[in-house]
Protein backbone atom coordinates (compact mmCIF):
# COMPACT_ATOMS: atom_id res chain seq x y z
CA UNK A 1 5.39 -8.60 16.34
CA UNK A 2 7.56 -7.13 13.82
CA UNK A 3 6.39 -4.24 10.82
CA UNK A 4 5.60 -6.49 7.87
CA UNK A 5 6.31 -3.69 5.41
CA UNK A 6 10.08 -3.47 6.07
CA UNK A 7 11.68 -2.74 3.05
CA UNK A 8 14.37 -4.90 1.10
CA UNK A 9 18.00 -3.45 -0.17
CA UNK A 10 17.99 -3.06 -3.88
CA UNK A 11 20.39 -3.95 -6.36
CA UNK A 12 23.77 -1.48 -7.13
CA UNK A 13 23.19 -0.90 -10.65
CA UNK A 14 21.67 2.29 -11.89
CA UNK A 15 19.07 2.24 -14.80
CA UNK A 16 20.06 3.52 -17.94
CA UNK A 17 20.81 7.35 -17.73
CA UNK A 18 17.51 9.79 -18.91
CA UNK A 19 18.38 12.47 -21.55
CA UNK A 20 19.38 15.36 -19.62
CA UNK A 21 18.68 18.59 -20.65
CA UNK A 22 20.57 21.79 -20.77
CA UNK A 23 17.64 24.07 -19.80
CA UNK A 24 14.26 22.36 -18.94
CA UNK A 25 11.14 24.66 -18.42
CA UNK A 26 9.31 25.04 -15.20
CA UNK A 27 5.97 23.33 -16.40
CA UNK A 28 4.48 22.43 -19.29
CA UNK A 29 2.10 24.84 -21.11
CA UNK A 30 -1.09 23.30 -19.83
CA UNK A 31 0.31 23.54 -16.28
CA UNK A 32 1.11 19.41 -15.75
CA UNK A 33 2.38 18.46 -12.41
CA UNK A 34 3.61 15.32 -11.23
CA UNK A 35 4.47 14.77 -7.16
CA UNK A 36 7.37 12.44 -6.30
CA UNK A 37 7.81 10.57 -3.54
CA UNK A 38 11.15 8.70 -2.88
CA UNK A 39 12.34 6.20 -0.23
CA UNK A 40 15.97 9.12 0.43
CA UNK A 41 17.35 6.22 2.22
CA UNK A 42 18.48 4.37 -0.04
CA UNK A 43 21.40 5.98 -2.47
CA UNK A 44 19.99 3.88 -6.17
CA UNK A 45 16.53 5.64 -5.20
CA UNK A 46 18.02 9.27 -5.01
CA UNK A 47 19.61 8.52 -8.57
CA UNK A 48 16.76 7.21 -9.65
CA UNK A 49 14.71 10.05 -8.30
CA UNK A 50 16.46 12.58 -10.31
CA UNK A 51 16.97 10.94 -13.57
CA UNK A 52 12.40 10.68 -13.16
CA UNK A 53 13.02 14.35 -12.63
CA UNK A 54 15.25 15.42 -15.24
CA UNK A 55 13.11 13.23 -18.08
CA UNK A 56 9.37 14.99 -16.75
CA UNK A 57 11.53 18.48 -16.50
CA UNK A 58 12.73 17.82 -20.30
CA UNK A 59 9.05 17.43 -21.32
CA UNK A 60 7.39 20.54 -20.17
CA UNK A 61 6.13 18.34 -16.61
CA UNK A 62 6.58 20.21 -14.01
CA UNK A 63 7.45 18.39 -10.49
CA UNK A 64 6.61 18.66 -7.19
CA UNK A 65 8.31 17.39 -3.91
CA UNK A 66 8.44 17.33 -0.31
CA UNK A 67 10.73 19.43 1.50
CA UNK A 68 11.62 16.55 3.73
CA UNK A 69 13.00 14.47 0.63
CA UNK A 70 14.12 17.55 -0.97
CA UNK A 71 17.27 18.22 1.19
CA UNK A 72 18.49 14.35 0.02
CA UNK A 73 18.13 15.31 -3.65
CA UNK A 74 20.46 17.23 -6.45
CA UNK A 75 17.24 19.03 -7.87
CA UNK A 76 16.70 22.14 -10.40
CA UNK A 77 15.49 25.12 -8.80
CA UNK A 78 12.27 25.13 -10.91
CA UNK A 79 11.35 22.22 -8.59
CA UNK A 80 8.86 23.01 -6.40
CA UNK A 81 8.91 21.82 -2.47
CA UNK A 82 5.74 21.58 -0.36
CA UNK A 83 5.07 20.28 2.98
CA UNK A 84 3.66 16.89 4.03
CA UNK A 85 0.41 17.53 4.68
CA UNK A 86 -3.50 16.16 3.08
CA UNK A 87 -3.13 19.54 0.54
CA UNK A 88 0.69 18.35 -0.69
CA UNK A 89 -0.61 16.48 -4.03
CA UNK A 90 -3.58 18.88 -4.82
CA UNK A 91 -3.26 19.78 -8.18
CA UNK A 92 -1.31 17.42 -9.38
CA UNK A 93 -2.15 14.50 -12.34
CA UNK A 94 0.06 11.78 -10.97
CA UNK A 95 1.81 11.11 -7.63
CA UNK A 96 4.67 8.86 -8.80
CA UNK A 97 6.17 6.74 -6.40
CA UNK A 98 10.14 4.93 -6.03
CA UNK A 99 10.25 2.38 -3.13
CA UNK A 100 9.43 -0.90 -2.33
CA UNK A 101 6.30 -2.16 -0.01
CA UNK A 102 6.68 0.17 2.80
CA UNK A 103 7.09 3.51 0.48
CA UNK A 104 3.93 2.46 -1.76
CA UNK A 105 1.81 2.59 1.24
CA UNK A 106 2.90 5.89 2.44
CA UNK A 107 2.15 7.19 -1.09
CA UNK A 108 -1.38 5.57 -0.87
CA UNK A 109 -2.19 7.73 2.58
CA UNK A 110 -1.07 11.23 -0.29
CA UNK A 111 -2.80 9.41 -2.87
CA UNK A 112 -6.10 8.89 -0.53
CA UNK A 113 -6.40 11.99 0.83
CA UNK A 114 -5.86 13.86 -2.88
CA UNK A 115 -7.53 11.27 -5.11
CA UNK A 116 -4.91 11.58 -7.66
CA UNK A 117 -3.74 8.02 -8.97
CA UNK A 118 -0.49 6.49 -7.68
CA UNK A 119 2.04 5.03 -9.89
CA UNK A 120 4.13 2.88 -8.53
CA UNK A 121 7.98 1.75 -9.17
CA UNK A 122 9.24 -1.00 -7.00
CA UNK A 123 12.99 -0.61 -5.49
CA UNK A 124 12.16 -3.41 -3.04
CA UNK A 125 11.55 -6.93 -3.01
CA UNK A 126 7.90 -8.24 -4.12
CA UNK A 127 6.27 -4.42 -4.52
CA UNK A 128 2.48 -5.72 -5.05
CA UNK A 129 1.23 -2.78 -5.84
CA UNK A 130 4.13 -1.17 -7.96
CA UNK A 131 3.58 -1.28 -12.00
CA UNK A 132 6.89 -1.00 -13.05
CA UNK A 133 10.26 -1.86 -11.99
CA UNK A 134 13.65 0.20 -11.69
CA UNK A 135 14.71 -0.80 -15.22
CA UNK A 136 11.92 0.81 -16.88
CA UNK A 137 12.40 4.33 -15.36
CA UNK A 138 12.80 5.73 -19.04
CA UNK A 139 9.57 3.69 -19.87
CA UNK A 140 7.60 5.29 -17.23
CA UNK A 141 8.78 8.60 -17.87
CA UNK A 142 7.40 8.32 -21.73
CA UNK A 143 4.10 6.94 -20.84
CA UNK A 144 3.29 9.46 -18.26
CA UNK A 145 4.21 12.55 -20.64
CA UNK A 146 2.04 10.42 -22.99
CA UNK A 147 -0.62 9.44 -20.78
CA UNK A 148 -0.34 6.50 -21.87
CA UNK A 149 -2.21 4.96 -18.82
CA UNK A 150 -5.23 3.78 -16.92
CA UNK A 151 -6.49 4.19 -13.63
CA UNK A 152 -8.04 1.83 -11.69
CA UNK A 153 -10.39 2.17 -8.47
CA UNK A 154 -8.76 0.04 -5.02
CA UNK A 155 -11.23 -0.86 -2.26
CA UNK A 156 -10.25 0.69 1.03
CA UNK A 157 -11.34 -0.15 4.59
CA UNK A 158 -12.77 2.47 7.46
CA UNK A 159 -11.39 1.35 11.26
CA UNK A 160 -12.83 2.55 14.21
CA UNK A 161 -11.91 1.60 17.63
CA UNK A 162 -14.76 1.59 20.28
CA UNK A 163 -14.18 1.65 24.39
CA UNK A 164 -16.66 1.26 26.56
CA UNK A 165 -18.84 2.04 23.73
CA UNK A 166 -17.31 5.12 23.18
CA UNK A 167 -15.58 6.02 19.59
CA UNK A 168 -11.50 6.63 20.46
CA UNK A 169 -9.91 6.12 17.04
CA UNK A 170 -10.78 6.43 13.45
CA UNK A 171 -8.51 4.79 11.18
CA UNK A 172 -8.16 3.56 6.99
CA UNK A 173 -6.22 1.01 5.16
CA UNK A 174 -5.40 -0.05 1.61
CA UNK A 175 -3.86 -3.57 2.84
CA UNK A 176 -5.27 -4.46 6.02
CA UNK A 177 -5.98 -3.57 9.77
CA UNK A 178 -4.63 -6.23 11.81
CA UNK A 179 -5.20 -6.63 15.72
CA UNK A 180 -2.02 -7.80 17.67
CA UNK A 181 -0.65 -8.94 20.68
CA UNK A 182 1.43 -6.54 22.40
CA UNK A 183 3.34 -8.82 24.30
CA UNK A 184 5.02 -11.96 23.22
CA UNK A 185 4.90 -13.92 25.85
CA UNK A 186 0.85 -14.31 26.42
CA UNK A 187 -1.56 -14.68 23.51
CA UNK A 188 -4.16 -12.20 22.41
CA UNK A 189 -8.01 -13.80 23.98
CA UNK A 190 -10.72 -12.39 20.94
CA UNK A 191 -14.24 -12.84 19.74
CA UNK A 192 -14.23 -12.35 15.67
CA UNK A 193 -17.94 -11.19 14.88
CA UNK A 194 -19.47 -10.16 11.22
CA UNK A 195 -22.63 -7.91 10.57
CA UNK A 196 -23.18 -7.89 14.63
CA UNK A 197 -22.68 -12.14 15.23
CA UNK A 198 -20.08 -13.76 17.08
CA UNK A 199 -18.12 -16.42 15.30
CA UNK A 200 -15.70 -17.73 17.23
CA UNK A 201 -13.67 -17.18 20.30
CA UNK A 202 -9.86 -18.04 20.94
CA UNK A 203 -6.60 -16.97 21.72
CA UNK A 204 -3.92 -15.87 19.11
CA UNK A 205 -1.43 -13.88 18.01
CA UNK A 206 -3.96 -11.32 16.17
CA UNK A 207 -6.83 -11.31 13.56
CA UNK A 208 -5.82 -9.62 10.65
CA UNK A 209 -8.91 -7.92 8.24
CA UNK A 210 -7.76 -7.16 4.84
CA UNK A 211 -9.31 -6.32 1.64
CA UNK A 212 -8.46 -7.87 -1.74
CA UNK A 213 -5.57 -5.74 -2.61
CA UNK A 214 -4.06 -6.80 1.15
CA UNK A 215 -4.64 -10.60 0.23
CA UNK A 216 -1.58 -10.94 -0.94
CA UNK A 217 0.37 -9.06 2.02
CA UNK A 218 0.24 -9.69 5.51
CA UNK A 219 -3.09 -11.51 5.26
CA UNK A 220 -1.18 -13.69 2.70
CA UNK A 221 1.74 -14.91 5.26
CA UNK A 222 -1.21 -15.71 7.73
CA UNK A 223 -2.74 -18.05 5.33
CA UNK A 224 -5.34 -16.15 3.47
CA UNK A 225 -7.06 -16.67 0.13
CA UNK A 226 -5.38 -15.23 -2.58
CA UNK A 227 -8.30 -12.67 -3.84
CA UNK A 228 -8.10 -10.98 -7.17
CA UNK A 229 -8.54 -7.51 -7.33
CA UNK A 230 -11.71 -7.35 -9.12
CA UNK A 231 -13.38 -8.88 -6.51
CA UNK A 232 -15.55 -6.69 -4.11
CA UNK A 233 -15.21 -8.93 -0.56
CA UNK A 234 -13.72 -8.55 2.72
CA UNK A 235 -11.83 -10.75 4.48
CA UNK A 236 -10.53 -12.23 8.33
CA UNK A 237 -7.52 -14.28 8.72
CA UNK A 238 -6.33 -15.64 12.29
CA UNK A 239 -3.03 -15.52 13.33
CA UNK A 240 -1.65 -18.75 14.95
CA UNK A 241 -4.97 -18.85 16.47
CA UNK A 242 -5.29 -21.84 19.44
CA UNK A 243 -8.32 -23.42 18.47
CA UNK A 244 -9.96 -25.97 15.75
CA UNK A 245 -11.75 -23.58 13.95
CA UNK A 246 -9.40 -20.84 12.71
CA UNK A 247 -10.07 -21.14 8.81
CA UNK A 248 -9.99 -17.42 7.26
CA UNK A 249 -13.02 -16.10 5.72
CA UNK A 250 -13.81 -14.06 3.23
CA UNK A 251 -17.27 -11.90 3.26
CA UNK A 252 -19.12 -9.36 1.17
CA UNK A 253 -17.88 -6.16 1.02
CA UNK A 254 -20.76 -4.63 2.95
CA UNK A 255 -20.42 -6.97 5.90
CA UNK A 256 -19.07 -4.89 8.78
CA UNK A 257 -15.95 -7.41 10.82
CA UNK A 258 -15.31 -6.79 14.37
CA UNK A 259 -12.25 -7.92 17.00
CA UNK A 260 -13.29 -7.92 20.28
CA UNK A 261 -10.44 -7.73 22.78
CA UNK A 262 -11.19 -10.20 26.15
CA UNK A 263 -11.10 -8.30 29.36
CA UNK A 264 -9.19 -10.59 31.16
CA UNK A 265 -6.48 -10.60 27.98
CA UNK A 266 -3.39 -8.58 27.97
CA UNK A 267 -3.17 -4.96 25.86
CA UNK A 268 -3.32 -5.70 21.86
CA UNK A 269 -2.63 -3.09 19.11
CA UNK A 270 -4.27 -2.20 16.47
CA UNK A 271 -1.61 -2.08 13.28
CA UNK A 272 -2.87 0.18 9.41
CA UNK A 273 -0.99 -1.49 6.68
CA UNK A 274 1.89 -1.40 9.07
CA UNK A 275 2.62 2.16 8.90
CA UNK A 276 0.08 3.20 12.12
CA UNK A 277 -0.15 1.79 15.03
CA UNK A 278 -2.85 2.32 18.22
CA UNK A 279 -2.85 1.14 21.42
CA UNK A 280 -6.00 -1.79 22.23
CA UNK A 281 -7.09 -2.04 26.05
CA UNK A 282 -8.63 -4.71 27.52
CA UNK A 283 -12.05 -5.09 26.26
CA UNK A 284 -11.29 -2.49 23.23
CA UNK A 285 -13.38 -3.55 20.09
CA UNK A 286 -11.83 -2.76 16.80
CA UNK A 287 -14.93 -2.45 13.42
CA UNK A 288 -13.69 -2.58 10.05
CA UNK A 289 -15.94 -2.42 7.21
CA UNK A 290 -15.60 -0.91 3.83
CA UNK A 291 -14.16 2.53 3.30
CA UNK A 292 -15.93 5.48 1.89
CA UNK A 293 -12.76 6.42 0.10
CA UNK A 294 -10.65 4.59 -2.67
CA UNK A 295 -6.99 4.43 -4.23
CA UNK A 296 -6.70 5.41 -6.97
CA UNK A 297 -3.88 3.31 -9.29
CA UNK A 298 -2.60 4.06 -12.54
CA UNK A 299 -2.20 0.98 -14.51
CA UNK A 300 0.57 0.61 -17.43
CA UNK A 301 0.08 -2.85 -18.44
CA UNK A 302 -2.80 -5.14 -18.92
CA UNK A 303 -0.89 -8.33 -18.03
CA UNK A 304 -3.53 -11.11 -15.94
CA UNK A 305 -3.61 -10.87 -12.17
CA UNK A 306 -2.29 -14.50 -12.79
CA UNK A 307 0.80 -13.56 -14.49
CA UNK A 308 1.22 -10.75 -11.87
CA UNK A 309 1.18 -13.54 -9.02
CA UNK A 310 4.19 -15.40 -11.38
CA UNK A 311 6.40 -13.23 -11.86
CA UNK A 312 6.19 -11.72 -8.19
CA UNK A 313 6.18 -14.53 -5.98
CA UNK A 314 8.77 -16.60 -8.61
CA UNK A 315 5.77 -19.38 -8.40
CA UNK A 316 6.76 -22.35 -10.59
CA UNK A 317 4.84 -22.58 -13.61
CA UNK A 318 7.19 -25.54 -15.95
CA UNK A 319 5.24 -28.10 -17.72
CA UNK A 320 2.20 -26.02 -18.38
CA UNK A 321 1.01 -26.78 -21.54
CA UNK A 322 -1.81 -24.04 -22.29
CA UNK A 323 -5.50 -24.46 -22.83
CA UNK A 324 -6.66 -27.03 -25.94
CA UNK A 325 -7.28 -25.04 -28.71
């Protein structure tokens, strides 16, 4: 089964060109940092990376990088590069990020491990968990030399795979954790179980376990509820499960979900929001309940979750008339 967070080409116009400056200071008086993190493969997200830099720079923010992204960038010396690594954001107020699905996700595993709020701005196609779009580069830039934002708390899950009883991986997502087939041509025999009782048994493709924020990613294409943010819960989705009773279900967040792997079935994996992957053996048991840790989001707008769902998925909305007044 494919990577679900594969990003999207963007479009080939740039944003309107930041204010450069001739000489921009290393950092602001009160020392303000902001990390960026770029997807370098695409060329509009380089431009856009250094016209982000460029308007912080020309406000006394200082910026911070990794050296990996650093060698695919036209940046000032007064710059600074760091490693990847849990200690790369420390210090810093904001960990901006320019991508689409895929690039958001690797900024949550920074954003995670530092707890410093992720700002999102979507190059790709839907971008979920992005707050602004390429267009409003200029925008962003203003509001975070203003601080002119919020920051809201994400649910995370803890993962932990169990063999023959014994701990063998410890994983986290912000999406889901999904179990898998590993082979196409045979399907995936499971027992789903929540707070220590079996539920059902069948064959599938996989059982994905997502949290609200995930509803509306891979948990979404397998036919999941549509769960708004707000709302502390858990949830289990089948995938193209062979048997009557496959309906996803959504629990409270303290409910601890479990995938049992057959041991007659053939090797499964074990996918975190589609960026890490582990290996499931017959009989592996995957738990997922909820994680000690959040993400951390900063918010710009205050637009409904409803109007989010609009304008993302281009859901038709013609003919509505508005509540009586």
């Amino acid at each position: 089964m494919t990577t679900r967070n594969a990003e999207h080409p963007e479009h080939p116009e740039h944003p309107e060109r930041l204010e450069y400056a001739e000489h921009v200071p290393d950092a602001s008086g009160d020392g303000r940092t902001v990390f960026l993190l770029t997807h370098t493969g695409r060329p509009a997200a380089l431009r856009s990376a250094e016209l982000v830099v460029q308007g912080l720079l020309r406000n006394g923010i200082g910026v911070r990088v990794l050296a990996e992204e650093a060698a695919d960038l036209t940046l000032p010396p007064s710059v600074r590069t760091v490693e990847a690594g849990e200690c790369a954001v420390d210090g810093c107020e904001l960990l901006v990020v320019l991508g689409g699905d895929g690039t958001l996700l690797r900024g949550a595993e920074f954003a995670r491990a530092s707890g410093v709020p992720l700002l999102g701005v979507n190059l790709g196609r839907v971008g979920f968990l992005a707050e602004a779009e390429r267009d409003d580069l200029d925008k962003v830039v203003r509001r975070v030399v203003d601080r002119s934002y919020e920051v809201e708390e994400r649910m995370t899950i803890d993962v932990l795979v169990r063999t023959d009883g014994r701990i063998v991986h410890r994983d986290w997502a912000l999406n889901e954790a999904a179990v898998e087939k590993a082979a196409r041509e045979r399907m995936l025999e499971v027992v789903m179980e929540i707070d220590g009782r079996p539920v059902s048994r069948f064959g599938c493709d996989g059982v994905v376990c997502a949290t609200p924020t995930g509803s509306t990613a891979y948990a979404f294409s397998a036919g999941g509820p549509v769960v708004w943010p707000e709302v502390e819960a858990l949830l289990m989705v089948p995938i193209s499960a062979h048997a009557l009773f496959t309906k996803p279900l959504v629990t409270t967040p303290e409910a601890v979900l479990a995938v049992e792997v057959q041991p007659q079935t053939p090797n499964g994996v074990l996918w975190c929001d589609g960026r890490r992957s582990v290996e499931l053996p017959a009989g592996a048991r995957v738990e997922v309940r909820r994680g000690a840790v959040p993400v951390r989001l900063a918010r710009l707008h205050h637009a409904s979750f409803a109007d989010r769902l609009v304008a993302k998925f281009a859901l038709p909305v013609a003919g509505w008339r508005g509540a009586p007044h």
